[in-house]
C-alpha atoms as a PDB file:
ATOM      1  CA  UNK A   1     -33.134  16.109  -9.463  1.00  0.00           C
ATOM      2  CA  UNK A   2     -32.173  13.532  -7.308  1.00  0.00           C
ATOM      3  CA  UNK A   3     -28.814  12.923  -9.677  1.00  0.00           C
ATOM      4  CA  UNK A   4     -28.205  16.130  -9.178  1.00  0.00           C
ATOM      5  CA  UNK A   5     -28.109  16.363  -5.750  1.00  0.00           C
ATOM      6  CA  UNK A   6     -25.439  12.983  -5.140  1.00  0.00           C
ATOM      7  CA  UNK A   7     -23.180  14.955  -8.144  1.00  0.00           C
ATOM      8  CA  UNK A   8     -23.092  17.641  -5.779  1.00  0.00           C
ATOM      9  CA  UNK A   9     -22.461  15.385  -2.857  1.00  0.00           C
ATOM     10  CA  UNK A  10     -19.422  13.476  -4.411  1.00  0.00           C
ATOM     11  CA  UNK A  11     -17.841  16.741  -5.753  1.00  0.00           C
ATOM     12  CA  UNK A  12     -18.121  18.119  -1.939  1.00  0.00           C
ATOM     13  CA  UNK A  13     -16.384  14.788  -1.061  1.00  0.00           C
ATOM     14  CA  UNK A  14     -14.014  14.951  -3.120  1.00  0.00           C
ATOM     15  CA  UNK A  15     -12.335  18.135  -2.471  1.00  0.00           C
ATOM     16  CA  UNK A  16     -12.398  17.503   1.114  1.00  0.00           C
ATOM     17  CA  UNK A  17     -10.671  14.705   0.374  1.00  0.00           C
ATOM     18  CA  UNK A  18      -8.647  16.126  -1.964  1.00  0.00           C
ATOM     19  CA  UNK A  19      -7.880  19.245   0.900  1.00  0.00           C
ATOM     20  CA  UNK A  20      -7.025  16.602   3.288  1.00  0.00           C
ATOM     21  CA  UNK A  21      -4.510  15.149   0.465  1.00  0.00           C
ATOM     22  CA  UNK A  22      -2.598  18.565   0.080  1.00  0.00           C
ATOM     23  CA  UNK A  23      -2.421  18.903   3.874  1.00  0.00           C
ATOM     24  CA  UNK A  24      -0.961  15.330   4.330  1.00  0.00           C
ATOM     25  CA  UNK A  25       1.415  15.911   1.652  1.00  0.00           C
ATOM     26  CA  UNK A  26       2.477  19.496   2.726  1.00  0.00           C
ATOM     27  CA  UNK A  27       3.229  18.207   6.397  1.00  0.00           C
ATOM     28  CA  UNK A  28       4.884  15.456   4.842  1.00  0.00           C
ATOM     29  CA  UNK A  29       6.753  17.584   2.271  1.00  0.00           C
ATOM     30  CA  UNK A  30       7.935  19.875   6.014  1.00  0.00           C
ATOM     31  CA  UNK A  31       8.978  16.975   7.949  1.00  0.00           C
ATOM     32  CA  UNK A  32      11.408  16.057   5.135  1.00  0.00           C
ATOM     33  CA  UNK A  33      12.702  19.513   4.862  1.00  0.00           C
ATOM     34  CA  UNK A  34      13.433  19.338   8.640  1.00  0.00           C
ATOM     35  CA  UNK A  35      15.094  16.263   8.526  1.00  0.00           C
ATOM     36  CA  UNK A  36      17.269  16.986   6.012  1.00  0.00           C
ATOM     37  CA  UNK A  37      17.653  19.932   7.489  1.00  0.00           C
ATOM     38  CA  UNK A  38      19.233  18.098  10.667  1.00  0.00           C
ATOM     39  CA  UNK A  39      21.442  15.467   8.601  1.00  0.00           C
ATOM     40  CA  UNK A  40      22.859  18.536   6.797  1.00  0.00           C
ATOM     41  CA  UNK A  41      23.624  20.513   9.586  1.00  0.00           C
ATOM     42  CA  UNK A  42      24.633  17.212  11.907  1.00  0.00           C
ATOM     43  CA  UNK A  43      27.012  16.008   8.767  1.00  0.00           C
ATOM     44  CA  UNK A  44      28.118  20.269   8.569  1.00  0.00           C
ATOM     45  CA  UNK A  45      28.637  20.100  12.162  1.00  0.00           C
ATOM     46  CA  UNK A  46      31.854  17.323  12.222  1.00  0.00           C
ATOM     47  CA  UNK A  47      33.904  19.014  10.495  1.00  0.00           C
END
């Protein structure tokens, strides 16, 4: 029983940690977008 019980524990902790991976890598996967946003439209805006 008590194996049971720390499987269930690590599984928990890993798919927080594995929610807390997507979230870093979706805000990550934004700020990109918004910087490349701004060199585009920077780079757009000279000419």
């Amino acid at each position: 029983m008590g194996c049971l019980v720390f499987r269930s524990r690590r599984r928990a902790k890993v798919q927080v940690s594995g929610s807390i991976l997507k979230e870093k890598r979706t805000k990550l996967y934004i700020i990109k977008r918004c910087v490349l946003m701004l060199v585009c439209w920077r780079d757009n805006g000279d000419k």
